[in-house]
N, C-alpha and C. Protein backbone atom coordinates (compact mmCIF):
# COMPACT_ATOMS: atom_id res chain seq x y z
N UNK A 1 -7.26 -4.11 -8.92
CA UNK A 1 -6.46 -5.31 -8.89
C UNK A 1 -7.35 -6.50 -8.62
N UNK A 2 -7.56 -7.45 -9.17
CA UNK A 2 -7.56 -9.15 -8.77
C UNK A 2 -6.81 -9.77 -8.43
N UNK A 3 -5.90 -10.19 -8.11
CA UNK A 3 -4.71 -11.24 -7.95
C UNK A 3 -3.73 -10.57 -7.26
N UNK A 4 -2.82 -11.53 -6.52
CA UNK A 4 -1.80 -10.90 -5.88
C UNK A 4 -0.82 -10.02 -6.69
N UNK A 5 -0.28 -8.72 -6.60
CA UNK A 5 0.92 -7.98 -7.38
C UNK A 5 1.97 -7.21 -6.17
N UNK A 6 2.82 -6.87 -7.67
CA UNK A 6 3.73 -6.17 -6.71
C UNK A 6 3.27 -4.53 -7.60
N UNK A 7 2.58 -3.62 -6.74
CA UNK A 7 2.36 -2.38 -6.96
C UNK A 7 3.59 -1.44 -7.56
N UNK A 8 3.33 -0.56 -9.03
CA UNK A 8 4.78 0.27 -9.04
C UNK A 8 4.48 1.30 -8.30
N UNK A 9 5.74 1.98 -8.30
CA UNK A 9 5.81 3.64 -7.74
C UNK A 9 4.34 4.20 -8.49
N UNK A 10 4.36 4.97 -9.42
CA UNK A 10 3.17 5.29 -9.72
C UNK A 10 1.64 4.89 -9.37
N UNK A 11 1.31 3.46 -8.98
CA UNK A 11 -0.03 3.19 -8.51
C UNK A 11 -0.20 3.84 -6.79
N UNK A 12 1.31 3.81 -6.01
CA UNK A 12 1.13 4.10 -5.00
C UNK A 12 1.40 5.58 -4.97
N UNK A 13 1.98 6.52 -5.88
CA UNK A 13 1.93 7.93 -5.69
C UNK A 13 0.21 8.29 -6.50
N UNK A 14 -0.12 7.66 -7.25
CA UNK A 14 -1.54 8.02 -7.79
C UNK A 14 -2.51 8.09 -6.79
N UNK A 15 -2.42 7.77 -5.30
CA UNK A 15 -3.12 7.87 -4.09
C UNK A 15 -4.30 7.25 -3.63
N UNK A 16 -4.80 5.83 -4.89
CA UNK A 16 -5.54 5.04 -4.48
C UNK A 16 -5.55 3.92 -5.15
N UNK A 17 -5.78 2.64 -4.44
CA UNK A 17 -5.43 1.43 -5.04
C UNK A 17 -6.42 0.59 -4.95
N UNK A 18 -7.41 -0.07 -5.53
CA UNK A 18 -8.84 -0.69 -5.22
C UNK A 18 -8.57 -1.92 -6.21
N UNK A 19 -8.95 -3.44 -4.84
CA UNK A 19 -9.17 -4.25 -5.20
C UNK A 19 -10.18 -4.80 -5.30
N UNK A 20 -10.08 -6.34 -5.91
CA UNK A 20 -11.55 -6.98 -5.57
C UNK A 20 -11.21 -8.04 -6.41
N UNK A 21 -10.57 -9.36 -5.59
CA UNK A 21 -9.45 -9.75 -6.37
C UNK A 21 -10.22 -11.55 -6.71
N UNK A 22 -11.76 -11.98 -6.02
CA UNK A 22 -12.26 -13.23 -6.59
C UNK A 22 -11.52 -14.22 -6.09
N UNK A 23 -12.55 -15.19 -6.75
CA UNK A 23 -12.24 -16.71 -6.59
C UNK A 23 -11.78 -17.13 -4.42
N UNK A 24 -12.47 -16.15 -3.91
CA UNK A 24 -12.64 -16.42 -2.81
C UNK A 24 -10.98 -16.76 -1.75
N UNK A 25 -10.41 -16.00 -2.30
CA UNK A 25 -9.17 -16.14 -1.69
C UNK A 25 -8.61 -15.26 -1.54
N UNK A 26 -7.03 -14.77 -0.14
CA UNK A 26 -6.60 -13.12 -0.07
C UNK A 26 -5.55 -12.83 -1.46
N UNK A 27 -5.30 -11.62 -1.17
CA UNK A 27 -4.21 -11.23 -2.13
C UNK A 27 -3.31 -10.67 -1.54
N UNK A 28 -1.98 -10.54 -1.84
CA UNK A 28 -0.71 -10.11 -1.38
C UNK A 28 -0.81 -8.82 -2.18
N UNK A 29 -0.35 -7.45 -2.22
CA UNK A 29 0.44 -6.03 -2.73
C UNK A 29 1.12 -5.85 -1.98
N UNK A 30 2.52 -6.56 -2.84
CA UNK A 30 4.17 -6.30 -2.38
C UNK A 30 4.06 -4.59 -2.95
N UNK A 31 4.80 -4.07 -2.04
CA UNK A 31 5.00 -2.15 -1.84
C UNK A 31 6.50 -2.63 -3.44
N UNK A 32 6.58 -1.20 -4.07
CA UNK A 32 7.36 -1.53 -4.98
C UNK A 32 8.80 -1.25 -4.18
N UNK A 33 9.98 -1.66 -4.97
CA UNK A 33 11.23 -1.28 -4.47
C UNK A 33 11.18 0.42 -4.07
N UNK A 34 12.00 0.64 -2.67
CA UNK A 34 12.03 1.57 -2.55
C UNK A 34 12.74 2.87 -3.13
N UNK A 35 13.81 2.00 -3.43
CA UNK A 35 14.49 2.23 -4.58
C UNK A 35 13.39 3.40 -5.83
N UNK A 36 12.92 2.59 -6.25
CA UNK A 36 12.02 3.21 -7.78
C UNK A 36 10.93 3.95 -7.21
N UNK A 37 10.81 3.72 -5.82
CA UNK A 37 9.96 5.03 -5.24
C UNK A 37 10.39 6.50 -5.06
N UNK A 38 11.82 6.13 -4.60
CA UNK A 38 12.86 7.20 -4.69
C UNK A 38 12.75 8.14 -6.12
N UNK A 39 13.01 6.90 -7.19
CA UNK A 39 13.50 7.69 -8.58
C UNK A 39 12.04 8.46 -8.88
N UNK A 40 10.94 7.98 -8.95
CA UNK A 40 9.83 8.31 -9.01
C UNK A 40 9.43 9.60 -8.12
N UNK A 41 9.73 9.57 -7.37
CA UNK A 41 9.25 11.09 -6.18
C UNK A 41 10.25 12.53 -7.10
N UNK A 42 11.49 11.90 -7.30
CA UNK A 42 12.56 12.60 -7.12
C UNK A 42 12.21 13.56 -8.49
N UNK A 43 11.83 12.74 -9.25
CA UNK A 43 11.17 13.74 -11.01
C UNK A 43 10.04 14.54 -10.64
N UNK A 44 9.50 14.25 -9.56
CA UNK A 44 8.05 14.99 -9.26
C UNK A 44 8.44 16.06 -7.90
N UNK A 45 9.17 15.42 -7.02
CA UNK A 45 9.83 17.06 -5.79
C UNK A 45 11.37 16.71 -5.79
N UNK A 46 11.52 17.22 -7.03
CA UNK A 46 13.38 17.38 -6.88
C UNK A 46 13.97 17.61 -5.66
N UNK A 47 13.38 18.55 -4.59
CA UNK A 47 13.92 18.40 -3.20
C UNK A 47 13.66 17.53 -2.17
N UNK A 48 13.03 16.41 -2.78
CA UNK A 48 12.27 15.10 -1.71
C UNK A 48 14.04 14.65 -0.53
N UNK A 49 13.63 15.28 0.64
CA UNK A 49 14.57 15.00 1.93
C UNK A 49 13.91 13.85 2.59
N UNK A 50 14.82 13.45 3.81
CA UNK A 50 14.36 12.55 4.52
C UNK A 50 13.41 13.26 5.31
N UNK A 51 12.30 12.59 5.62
CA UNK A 51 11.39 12.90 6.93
C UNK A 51 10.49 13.43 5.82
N UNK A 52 10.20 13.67 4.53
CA UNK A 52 9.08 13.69 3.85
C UNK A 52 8.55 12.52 3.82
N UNK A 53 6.78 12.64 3.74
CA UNK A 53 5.78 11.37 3.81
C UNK A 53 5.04 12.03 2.61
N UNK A 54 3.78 11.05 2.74
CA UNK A 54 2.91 10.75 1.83
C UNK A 54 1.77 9.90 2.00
N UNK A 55 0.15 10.37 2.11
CA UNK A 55 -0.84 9.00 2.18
C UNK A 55 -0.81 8.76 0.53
N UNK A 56 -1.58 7.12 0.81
CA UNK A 56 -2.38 6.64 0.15
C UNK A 56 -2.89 5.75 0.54
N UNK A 57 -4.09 5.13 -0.38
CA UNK A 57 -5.38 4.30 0.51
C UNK A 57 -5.47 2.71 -0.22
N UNK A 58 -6.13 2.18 0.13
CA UNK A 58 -6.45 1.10 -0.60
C UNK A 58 -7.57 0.13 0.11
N UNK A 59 -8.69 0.51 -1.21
CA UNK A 59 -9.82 0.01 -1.18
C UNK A 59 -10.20 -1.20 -1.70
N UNK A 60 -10.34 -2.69 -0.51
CA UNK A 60 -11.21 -3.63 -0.76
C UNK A 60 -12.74 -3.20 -1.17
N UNK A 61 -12.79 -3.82 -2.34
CA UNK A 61 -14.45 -3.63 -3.00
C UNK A 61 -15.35 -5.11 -2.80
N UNK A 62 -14.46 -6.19 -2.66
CA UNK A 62 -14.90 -7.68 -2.41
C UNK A 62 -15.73 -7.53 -1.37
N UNK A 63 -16.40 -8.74 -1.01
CA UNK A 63 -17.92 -8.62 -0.27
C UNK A 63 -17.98 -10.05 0.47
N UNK A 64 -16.61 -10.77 0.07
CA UNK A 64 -16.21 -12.27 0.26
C UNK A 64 -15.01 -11.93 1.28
N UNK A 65 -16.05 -12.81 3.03
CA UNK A 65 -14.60 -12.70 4.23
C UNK A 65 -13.17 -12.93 3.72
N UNK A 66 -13.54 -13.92 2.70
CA UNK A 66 -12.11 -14.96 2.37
C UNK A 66 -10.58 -13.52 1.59
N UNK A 67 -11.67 -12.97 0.98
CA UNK A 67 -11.31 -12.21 -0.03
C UNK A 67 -9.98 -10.60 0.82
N UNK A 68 -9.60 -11.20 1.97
CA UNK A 68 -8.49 -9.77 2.53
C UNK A 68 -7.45 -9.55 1.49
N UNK A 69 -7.12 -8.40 1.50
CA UNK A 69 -5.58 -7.93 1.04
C UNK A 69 -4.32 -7.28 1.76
N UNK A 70 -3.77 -7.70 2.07
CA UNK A 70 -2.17 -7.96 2.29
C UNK A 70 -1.74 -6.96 2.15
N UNK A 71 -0.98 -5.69 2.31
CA UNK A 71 0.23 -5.36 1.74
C UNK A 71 1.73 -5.86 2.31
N UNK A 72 2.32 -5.92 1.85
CA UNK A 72 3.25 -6.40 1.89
C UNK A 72 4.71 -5.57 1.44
N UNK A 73 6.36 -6.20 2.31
CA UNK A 73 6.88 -5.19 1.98
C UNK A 73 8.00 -5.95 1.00
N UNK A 74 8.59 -4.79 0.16
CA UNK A 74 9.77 -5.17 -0.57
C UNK A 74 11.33 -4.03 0.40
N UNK A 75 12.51 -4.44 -0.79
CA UNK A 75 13.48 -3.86 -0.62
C UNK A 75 13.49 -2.76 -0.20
N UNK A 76 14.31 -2.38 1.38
CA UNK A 76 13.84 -0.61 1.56
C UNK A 76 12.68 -0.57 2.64
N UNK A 77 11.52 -1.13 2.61
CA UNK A 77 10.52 -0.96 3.76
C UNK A 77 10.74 -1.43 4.87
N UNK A 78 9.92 -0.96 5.79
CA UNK A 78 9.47 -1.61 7.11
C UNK A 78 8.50 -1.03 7.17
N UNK A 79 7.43 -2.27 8.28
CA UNK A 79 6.56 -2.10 7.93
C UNK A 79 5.68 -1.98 9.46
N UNK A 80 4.95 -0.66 9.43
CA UNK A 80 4.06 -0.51 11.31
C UNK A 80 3.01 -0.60 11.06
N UNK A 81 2.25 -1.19 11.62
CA UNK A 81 0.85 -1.10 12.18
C UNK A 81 0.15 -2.40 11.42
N UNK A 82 -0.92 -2.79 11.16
CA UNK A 82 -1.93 -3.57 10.73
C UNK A 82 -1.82 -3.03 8.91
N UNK A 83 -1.26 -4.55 8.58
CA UNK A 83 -1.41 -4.37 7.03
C UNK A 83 -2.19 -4.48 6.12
N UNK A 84 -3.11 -5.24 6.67
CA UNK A 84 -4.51 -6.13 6.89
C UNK A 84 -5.44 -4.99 5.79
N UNK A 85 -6.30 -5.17 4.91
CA UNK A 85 -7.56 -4.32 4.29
C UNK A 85 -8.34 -5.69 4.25
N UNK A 86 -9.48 -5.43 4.76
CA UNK A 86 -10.52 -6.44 5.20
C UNK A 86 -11.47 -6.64 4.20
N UNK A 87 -11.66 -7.51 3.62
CA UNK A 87 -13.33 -7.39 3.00
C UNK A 87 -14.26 -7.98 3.74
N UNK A 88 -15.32 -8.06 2.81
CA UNK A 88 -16.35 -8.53 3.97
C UNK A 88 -17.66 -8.22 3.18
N UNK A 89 -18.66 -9.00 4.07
CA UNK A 89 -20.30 -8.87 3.62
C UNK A 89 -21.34 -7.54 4.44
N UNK A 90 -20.40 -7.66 5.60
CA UNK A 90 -20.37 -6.57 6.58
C UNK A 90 -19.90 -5.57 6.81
N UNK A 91 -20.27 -4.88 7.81
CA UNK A 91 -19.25 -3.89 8.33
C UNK A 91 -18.67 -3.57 9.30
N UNK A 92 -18.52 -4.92 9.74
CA UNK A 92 -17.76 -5.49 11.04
C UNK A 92 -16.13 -4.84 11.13
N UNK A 93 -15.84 -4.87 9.84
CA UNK A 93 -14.50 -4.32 9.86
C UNK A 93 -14.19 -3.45 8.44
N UNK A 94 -12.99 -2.26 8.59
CA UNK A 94 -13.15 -1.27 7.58
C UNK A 94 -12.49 -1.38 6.37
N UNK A 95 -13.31 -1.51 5.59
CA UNK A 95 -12.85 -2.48 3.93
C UNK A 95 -11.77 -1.55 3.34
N UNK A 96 -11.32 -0.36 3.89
CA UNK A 96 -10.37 0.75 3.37
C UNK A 96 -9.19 0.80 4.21
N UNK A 97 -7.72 0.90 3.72
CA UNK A 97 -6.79 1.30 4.93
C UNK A 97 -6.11 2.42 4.32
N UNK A 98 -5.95 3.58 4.95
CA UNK A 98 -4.87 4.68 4.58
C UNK A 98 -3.55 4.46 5.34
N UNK A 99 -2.76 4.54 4.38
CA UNK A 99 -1.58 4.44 4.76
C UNK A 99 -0.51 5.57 4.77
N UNK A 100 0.41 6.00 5.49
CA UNK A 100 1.70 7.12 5.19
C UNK A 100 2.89 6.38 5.30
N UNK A 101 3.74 6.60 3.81
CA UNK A 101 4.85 6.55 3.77
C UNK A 101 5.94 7.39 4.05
N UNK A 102 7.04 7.18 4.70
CA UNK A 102 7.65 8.34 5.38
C UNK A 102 9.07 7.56 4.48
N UNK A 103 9.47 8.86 4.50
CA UNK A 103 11.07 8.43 3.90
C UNK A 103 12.04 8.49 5.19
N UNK A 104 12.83 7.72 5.35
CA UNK A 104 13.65 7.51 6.51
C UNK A 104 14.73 7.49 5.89
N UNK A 105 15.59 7.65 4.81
CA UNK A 105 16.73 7.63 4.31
C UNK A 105 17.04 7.35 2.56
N UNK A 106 17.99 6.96 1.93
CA UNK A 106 18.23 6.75 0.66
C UNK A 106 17.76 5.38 0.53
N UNK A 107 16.19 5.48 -0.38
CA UNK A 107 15.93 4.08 -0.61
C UNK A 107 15.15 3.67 0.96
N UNK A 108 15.17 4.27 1.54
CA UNK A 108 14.47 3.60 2.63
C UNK A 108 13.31 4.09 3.25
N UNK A 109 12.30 3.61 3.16
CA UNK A 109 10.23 4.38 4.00
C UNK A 109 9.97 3.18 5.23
N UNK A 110 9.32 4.27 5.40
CA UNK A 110 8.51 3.58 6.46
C UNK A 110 7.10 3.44 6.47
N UNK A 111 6.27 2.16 6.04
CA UNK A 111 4.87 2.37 6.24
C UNK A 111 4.44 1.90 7.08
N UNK A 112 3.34 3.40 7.40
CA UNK A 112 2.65 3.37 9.01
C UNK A 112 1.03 3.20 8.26
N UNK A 113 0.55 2.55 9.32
CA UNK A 113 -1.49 2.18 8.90
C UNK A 113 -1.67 3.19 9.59
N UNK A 114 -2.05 4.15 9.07
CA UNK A 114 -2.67 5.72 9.40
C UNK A 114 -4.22 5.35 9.70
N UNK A 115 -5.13 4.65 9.07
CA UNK A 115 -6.26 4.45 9.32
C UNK A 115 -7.12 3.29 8.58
């Protein structure tokens, strides 16, 4: 990714998301409706219940402080821990965040910053 988006179901079940988005500024990744995360799981574990999760990661590749990424939530989320993926020239802070999505109901997750 370059630029701010809103991620579909598929980029976030594909289990890694790598930016590096330029022009010296952050980027937003709005989480997709939870909704179409639902429909999306549901073709792949027909028995997807509540209290099933899921990681995935997402890798800043930028090398520019200016350059953080966001995630961000849509319809259906809430959202725990530090959303924050850092870039940097350094390694002052960790340019990768893993995340778990937990299903908490119909249409509804929970993302936790696992690491």
């Amino acid at each position: 990714k370059t630029t701010s988006v809103t991620l579909t179901a598929a980029e976030i079940l594909g289990g890694m998301i790598t930016g590096n988005q330029g022009a010296a500024g952050a980027a937003a990744y709005t989480l997709p409706l939870a909704t179409d995360l639902d429909t999306a799981l549901v073709a792949i574990y027909p028995g997807l219940a509540t209290g099933d999760s899921f990681y995935f990661s997402v890798l800043n590749l930028s090398v520019v402080d200016a350059e953080d990424i966001t995630v961000t939530t849509n319809t259906g989320w809430t959202l725990s821990g530090d959303m924050v993926v850092h870039a940097g020239s350094t390694t002052t802070f960790p340019r990768a965040g893993l995340f778990l999505a937990r299903k908490t109901g119909s249409g509804t997750y929970t993302l936790h910053r696992a690491g």
